[in-house]
N, C-alpha and C. Protein backbone atom coordinates (compact mmCIF):
# COMPACT_ATOMS: atom_id res chain seq x y z
N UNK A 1 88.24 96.82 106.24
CA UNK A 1 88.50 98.22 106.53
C UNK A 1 88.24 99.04 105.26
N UNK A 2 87.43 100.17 105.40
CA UNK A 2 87.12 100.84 104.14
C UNK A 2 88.06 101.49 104.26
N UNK A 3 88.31 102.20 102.72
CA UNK A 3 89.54 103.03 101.94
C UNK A 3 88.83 104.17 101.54
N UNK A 4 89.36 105.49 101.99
CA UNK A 4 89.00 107.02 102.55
C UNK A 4 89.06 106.85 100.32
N UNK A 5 87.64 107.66 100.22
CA UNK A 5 88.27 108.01 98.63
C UNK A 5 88.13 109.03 98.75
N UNK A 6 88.13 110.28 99.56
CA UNK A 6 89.61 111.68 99.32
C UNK A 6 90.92 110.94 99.07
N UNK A 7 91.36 110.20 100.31
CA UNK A 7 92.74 110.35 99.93
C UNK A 7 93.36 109.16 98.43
N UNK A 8 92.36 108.49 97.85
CA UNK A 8 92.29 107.92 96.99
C UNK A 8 92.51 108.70 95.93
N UNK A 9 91.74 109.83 95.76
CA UNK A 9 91.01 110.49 94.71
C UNK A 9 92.86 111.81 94.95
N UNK A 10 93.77 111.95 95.77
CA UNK A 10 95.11 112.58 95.43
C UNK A 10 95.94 111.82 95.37
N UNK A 11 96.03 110.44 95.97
CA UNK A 11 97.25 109.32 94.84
C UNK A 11 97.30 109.92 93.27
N UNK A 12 98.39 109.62 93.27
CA UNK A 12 99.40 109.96 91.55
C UNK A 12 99.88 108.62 91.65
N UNK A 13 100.30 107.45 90.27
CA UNK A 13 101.25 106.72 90.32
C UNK A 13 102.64 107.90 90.71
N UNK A 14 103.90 106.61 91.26
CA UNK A 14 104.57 107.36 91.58
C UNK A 14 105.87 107.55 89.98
N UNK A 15 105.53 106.64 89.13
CA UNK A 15 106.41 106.39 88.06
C UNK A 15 105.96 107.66 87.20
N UNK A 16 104.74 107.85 86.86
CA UNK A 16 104.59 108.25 85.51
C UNK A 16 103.91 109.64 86.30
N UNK A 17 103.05 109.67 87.43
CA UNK A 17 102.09 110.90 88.07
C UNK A 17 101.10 110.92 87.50
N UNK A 18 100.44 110.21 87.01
CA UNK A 18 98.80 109.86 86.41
C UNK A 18 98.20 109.56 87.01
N UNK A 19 96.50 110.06 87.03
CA UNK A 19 95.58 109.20 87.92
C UNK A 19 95.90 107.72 87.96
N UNK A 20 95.51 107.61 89.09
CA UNK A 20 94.55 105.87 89.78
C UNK A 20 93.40 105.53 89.26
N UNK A 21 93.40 104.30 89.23
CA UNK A 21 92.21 103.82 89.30
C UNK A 21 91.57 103.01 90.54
N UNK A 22 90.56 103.07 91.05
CA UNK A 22 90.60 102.54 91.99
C UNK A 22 89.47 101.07 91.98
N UNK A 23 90.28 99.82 91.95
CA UNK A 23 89.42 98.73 91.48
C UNK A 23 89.05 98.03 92.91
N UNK A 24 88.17 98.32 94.17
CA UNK A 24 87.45 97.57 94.86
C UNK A 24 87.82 96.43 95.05
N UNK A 25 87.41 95.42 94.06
CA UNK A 25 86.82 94.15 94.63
C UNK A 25 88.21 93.66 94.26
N UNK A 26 89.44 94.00 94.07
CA UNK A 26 90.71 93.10 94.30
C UNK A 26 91.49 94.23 94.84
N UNK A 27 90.78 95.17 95.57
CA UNK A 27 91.55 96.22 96.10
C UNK A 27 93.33 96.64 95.97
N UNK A 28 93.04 96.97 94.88
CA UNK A 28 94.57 97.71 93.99
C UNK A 28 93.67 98.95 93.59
N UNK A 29 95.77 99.57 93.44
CA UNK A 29 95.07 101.08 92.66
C UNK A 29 95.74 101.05 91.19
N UNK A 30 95.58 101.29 90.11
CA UNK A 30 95.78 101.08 88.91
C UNK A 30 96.39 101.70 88.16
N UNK A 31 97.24 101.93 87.30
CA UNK A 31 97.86 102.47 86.86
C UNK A 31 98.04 102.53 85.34
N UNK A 32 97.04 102.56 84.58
CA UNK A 32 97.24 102.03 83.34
C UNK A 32 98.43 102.67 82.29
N UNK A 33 98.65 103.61 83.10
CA UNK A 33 99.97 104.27 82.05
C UNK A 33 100.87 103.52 82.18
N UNK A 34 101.59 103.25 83.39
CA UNK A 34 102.53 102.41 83.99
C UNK A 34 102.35 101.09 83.99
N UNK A 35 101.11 100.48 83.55
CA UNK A 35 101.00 99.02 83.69
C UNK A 35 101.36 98.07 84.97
N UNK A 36 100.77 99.22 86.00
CA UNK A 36 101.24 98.55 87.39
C UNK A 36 100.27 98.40 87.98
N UNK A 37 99.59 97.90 89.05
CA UNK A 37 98.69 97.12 90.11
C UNK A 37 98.96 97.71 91.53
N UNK A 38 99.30 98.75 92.44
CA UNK A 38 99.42 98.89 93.85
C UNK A 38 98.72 98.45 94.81
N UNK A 39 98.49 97.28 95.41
CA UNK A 39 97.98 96.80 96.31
C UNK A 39 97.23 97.68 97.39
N UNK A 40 96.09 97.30 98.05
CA UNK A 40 95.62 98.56 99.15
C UNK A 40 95.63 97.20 100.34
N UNK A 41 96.63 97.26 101.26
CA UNK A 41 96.36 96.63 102.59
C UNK A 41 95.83 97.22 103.74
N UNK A 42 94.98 97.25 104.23
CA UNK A 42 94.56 97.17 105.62
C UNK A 42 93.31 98.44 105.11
N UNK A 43 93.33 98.53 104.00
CA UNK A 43 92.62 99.98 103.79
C UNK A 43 93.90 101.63 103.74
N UNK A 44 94.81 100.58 103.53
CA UNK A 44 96.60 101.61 103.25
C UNK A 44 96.70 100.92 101.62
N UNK A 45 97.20 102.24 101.11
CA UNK A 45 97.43 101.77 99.84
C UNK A 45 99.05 101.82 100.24
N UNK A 46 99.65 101.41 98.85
CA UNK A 46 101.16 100.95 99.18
C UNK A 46 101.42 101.37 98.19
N UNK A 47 102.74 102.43 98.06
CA UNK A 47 102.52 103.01 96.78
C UNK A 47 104.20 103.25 96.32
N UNK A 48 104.58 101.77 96.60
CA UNK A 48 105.77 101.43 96.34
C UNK A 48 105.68 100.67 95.28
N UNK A 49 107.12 100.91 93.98
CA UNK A 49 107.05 99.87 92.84
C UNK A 49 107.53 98.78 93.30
N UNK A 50 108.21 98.44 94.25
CA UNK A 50 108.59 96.83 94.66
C UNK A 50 107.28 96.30 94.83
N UNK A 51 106.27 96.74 95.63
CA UNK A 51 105.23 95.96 95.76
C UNK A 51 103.99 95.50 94.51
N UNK A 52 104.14 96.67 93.57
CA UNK A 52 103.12 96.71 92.60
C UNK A 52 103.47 95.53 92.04
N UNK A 53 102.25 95.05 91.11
CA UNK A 53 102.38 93.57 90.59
C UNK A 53 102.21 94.40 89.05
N UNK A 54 102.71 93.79 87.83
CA UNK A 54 102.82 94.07 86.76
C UNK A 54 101.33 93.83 85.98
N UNK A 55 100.39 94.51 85.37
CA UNK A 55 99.49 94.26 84.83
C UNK A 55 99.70 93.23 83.98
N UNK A 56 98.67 92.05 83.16
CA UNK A 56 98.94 91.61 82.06
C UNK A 56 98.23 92.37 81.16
N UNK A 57 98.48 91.54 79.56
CA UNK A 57 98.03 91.94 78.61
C UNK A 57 96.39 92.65 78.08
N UNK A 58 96.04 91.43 78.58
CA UNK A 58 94.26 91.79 78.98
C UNK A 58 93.67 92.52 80.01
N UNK A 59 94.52 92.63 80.89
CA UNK A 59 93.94 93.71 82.14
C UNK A 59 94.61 95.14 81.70
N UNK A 60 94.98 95.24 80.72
CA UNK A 60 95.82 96.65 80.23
C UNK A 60 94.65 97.66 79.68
């Protein structure tokens, strides 16, 4: 399922309110301020911190 990038392109993280990034091919949205990962399921992003996965060091 493709992911609309309008509504990509007005996601804010919800921690810090900084752009996304939007990484495709492991379909997350990015957060490099926050060092968080938001998952995109079904072509829905999820834009909850329970779900985000914590960046590591090298993906920072």
């Amino acid at each position: 399922m493709a992911t609309d990038s309008t509504l990509l392109a007005l996601l804010v993280c919800p921690v810090t309110r900084t752009r996304l990034i939007y990484d495709e091919k492991a379909q997350e949205l990015i957060s490099d301020v926050a060092g968080l990962a938001y998952p995109i399921r079904n072509g829905i992003p999820i834009m909850l911190v329970t779900e985000a996965r914590t960046l590591s060091e090298s993906e920072k």
